[in-house]
N, C-alpha and C. Protein backbone atom coordinates (compact mmCIF):
# COMPACT_ATOMS: atom_id res chain seq x y z
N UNK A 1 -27.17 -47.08 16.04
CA UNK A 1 -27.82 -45.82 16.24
C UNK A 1 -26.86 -44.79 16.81
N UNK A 2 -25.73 -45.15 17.35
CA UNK A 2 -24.78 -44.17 18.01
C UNK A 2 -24.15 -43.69 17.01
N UNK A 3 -24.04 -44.22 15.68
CA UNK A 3 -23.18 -43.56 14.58
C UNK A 3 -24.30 -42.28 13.93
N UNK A 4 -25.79 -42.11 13.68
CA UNK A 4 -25.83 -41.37 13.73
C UNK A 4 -26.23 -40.03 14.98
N UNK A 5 -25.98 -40.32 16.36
CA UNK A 5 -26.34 -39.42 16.98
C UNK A 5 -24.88 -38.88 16.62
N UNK A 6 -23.84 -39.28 16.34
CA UNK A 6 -22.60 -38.70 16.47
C UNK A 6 -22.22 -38.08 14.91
N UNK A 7 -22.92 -38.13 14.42
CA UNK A 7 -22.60 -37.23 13.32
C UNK A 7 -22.82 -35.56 12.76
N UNK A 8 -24.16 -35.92 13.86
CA UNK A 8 -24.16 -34.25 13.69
C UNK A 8 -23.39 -33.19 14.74
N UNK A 9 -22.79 -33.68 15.78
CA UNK A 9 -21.71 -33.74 16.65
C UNK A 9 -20.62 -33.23 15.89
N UNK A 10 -20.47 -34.04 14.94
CA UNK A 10 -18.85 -34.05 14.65
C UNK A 10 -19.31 -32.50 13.38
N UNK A 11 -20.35 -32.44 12.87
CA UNK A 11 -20.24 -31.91 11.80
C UNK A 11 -20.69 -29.96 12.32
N UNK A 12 -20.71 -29.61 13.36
CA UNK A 12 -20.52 -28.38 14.24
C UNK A 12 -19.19 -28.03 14.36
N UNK A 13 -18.52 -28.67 14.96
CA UNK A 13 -16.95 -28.19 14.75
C UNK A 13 -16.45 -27.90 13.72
N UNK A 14 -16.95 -28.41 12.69
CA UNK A 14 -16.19 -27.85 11.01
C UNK A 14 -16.91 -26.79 11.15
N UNK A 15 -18.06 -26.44 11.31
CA UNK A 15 -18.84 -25.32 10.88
C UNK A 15 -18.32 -24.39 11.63
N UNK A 16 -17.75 -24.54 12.83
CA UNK A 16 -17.15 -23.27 13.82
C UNK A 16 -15.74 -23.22 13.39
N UNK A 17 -15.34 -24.22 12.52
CA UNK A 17 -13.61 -23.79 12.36
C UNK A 17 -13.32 -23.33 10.94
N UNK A 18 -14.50 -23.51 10.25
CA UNK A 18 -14.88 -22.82 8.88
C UNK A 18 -15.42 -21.01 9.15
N UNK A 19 -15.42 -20.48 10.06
CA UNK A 19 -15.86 -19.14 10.36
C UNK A 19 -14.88 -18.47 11.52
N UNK A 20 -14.35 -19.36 12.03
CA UNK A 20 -13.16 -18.52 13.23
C UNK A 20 -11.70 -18.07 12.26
N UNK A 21 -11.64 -18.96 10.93
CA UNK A 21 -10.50 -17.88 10.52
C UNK A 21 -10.57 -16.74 9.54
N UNK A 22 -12.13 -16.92 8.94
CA UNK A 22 -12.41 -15.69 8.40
C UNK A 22 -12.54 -14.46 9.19
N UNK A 23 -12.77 -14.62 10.28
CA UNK A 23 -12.85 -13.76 11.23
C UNK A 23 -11.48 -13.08 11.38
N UNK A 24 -10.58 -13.78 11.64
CA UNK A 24 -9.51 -13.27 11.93
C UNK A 24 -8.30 -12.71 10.78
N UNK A 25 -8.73 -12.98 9.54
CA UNK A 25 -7.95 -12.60 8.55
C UNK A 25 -7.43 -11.68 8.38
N UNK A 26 -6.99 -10.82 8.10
CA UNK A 26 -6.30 -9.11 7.70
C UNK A 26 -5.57 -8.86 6.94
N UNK A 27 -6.42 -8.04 5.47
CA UNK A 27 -6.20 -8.00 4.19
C UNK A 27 -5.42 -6.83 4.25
N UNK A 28 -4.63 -6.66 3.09
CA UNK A 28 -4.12 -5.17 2.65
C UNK A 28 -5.03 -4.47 1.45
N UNK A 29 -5.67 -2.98 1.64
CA UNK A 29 -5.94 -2.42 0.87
C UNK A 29 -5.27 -2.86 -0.79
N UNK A 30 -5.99 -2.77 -1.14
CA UNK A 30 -5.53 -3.29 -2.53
C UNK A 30 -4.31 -2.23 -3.07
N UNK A 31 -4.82 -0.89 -3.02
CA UNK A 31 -3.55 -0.03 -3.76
C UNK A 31 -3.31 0.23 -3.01
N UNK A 32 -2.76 0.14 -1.50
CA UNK A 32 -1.81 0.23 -0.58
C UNK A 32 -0.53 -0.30 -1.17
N UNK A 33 -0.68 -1.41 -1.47
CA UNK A 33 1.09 -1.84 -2.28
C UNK A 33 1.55 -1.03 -3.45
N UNK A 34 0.32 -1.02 -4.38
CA UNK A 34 0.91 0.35 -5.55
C UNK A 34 1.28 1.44 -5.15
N UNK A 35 0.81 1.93 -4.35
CA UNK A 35 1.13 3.32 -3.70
C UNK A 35 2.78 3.18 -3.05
N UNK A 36 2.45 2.29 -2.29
CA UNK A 36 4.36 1.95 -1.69
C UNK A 36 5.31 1.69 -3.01
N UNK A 37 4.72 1.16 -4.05
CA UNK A 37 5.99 0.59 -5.04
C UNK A 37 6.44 2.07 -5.54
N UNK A 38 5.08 2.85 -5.90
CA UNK A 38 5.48 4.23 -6.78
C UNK A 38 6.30 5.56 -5.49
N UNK A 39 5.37 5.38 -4.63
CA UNK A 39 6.55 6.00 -3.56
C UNK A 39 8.13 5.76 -3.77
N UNK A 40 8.73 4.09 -3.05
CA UNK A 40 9.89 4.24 -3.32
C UNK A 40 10.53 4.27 -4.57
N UNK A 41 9.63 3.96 -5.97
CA UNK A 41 10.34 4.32 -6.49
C UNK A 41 10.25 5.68 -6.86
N UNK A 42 9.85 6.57 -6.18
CA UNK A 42 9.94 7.84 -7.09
C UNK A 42 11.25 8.63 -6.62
N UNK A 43 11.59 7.71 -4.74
CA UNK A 43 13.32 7.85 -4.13
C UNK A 43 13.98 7.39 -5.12
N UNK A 44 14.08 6.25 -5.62
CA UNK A 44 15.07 5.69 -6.21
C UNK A 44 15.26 6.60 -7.53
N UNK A 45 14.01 6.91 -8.56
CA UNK A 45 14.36 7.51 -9.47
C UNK A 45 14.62 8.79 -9.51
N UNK A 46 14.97 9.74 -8.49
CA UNK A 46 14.59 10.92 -8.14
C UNK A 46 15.50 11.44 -9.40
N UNK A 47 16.90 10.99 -9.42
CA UNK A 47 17.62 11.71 -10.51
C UNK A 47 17.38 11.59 -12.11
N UNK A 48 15.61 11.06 -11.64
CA UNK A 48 15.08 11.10 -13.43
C UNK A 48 14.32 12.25 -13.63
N UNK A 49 14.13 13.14 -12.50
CA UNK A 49 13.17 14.11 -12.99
C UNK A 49 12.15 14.64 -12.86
N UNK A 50 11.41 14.38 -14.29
CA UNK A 50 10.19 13.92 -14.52
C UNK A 50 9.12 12.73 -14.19
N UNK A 51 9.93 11.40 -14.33
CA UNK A 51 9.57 10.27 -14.06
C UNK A 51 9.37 10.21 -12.53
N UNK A 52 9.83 10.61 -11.74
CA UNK A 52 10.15 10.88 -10.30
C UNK A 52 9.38 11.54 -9.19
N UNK A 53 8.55 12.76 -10.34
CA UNK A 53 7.98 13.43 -9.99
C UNK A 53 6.37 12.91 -9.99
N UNK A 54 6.06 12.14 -10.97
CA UNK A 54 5.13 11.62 -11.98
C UNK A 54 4.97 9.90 -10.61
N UNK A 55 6.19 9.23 -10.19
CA UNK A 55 5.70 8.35 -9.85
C UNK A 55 5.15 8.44 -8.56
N UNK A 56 5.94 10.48 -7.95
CA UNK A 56 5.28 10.37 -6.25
C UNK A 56 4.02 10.66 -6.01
N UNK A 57 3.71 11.38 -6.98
CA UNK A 57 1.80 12.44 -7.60
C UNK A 57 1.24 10.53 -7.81
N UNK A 58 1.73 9.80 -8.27
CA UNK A 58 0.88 8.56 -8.26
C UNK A 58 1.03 8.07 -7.13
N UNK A 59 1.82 8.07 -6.08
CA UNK A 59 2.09 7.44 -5.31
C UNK A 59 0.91 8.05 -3.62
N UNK A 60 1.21 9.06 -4.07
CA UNK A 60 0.23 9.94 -3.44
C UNK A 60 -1.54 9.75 -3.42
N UNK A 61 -1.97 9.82 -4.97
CA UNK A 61 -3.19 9.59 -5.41
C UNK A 61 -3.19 8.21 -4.92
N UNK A 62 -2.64 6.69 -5.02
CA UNK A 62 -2.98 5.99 -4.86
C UNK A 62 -2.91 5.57 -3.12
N UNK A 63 -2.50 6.47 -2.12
CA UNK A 63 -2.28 6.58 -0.73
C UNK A 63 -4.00 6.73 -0.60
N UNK A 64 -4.79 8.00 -0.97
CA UNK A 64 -6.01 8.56 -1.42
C UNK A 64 -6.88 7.48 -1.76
N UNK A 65 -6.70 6.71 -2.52
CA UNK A 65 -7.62 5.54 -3.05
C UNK A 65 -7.52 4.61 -1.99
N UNK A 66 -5.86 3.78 -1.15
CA UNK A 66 -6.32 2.80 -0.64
C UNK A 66 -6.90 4.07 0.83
N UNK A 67 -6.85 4.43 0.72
CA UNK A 67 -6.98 5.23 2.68
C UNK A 67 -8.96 4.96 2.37
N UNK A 68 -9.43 5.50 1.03
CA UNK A 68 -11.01 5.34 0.87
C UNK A 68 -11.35 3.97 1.07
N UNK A 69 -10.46 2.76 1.27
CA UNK A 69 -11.09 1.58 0.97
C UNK A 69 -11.02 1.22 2.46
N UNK A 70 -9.89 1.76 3.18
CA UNK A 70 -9.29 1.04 4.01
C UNK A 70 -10.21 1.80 5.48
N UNK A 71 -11.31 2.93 4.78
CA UNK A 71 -11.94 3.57 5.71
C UNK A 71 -13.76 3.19 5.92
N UNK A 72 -13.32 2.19 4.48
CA UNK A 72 -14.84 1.36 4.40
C UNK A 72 -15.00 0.68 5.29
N UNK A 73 -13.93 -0.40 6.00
CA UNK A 73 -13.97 -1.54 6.61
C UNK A 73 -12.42 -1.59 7.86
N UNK A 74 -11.97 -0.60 8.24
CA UNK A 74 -11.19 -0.85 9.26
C UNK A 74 -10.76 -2.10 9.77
N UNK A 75 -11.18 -2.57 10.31
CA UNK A 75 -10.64 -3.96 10.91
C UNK A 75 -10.19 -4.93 10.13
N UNK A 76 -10.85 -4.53 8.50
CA UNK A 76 -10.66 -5.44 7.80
C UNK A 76 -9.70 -5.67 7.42
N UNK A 77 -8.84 -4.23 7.07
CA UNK A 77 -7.74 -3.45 6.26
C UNK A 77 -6.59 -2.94 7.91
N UNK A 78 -6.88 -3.37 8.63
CA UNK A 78 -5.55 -2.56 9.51
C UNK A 78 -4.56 -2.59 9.01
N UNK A 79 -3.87 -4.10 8.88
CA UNK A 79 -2.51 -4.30 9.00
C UNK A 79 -1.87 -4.11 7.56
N UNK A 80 -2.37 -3.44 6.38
CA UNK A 80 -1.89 -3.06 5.43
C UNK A 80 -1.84 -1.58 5.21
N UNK A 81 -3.09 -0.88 5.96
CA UNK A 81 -2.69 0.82 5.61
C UNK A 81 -1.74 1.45 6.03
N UNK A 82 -0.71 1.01 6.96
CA UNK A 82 1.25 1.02 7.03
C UNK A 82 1.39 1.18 6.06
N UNK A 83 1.54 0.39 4.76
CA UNK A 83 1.70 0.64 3.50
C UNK A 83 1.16 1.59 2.47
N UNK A 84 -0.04 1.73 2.73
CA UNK A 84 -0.71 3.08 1.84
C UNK A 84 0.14 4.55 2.61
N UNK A 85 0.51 4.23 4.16
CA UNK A 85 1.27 5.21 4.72
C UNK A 85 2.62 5.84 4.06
N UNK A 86 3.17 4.41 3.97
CA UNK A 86 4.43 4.41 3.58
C UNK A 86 4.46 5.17 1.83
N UNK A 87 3.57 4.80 1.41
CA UNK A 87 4.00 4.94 -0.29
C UNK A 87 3.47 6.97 -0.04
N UNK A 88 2.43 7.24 0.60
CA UNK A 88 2.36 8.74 0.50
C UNK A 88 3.66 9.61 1.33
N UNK A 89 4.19 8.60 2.25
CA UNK A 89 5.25 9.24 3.11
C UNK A 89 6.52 9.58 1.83
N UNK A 90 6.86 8.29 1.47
CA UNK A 90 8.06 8.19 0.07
C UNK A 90 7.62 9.29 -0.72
N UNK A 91 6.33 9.39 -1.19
CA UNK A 91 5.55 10.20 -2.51
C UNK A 91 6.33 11.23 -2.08
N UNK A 92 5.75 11.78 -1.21
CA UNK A 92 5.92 13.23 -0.48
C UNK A 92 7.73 13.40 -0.67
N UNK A 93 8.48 12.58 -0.51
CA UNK A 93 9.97 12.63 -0.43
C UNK A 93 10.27 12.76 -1.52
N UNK A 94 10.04 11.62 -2.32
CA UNK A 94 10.32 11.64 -3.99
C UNK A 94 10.09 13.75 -4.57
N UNK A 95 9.04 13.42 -4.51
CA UNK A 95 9.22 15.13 -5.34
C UNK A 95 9.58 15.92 -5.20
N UNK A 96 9.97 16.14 -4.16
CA UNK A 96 11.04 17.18 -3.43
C UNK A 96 12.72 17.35 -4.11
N UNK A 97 12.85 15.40 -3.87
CA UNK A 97 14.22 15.41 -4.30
C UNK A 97 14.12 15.32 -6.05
N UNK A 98 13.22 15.27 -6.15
CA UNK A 98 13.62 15.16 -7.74
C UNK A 98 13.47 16.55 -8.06
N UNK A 99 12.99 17.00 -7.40
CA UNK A 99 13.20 19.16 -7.64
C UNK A 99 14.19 19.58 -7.53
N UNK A 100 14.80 19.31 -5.94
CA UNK A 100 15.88 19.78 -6.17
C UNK A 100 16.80 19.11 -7.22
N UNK A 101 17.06 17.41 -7.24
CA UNK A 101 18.05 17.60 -8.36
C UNK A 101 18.02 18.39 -9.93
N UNK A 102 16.96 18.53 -9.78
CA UNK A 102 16.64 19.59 -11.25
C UNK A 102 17.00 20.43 -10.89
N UNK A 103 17.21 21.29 -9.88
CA UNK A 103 17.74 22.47 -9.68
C UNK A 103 19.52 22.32 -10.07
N UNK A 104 19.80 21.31 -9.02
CA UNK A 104 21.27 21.15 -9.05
C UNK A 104 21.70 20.86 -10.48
N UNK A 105 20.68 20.23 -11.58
CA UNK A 105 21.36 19.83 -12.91
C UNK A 105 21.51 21.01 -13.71
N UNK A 106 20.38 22.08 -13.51
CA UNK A 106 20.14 22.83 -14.55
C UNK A 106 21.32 24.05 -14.04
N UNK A 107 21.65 24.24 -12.57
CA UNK A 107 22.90 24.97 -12.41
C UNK A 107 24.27 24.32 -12.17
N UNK A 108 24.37 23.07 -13.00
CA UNK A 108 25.63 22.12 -13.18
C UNK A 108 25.16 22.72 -15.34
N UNK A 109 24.20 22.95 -15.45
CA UNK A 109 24.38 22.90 -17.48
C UNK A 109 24.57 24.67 -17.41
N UNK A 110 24.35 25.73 -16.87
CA UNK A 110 24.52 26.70 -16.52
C UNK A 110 26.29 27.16 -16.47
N UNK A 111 26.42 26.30 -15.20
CA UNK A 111 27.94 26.46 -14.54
C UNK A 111 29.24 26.21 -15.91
N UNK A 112 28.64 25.25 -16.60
CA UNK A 112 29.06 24.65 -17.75
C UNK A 112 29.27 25.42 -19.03
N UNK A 113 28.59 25.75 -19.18
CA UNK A 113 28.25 26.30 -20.14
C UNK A 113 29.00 27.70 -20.56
């Protein structure tokens, strides 16, 4: 009879260690990482242009999308909206420099010419 008083004993602790790490989990906004990839790359590609310009306007919009998700559920999303940060921070950089190098190309085909 002691084997079953001790079973429902034992079978409480799974049930409390099956819910203490959902608790503690901390997801990243989903397009928080897209947003960071198109950010830096819109640094890296800056001397494309167009493409450059095109990946920080995405990089931006998708800052916009995860910031809506990441404002549904806070606690849920902390430790990833750094990253939705990061990709609108880059965005914002990217198009700048890909302006100016259009400036600098089109008065390097100018100078040339």
């Amino acid at each position: 009879m002691e084997n079953n008083e001790n079973q429902p004993a034992a079978a409480e602790p799974t049930q409390a260690a099956a819910s203490a790490p959902a608790a503690t989990v901390k997801e990243k906004p989903p397009k928080a990482v897209i947003g960071m990839i198109f950010g830096i790359a819109s640094i890296v590609f800056c001397y494309l242009g167009a493409l450059s310009l095109v990946l920080g306007l995405l990089a931006v919009i998708w800052h916009g999308k995860a910031k809506k998700v990441y404002l549904t559920d806070e606690a849920k999303y902390k430790s990833g909206y750094t990253l939705a940060k990061v990709g609108n921070i880059t965005g914002w950089i990217g198009m700048p420099l890909s302006f100016i190098y259009f400036i600098f190309w089109v008065m390097w085909v100018i100078a040339i010419s």
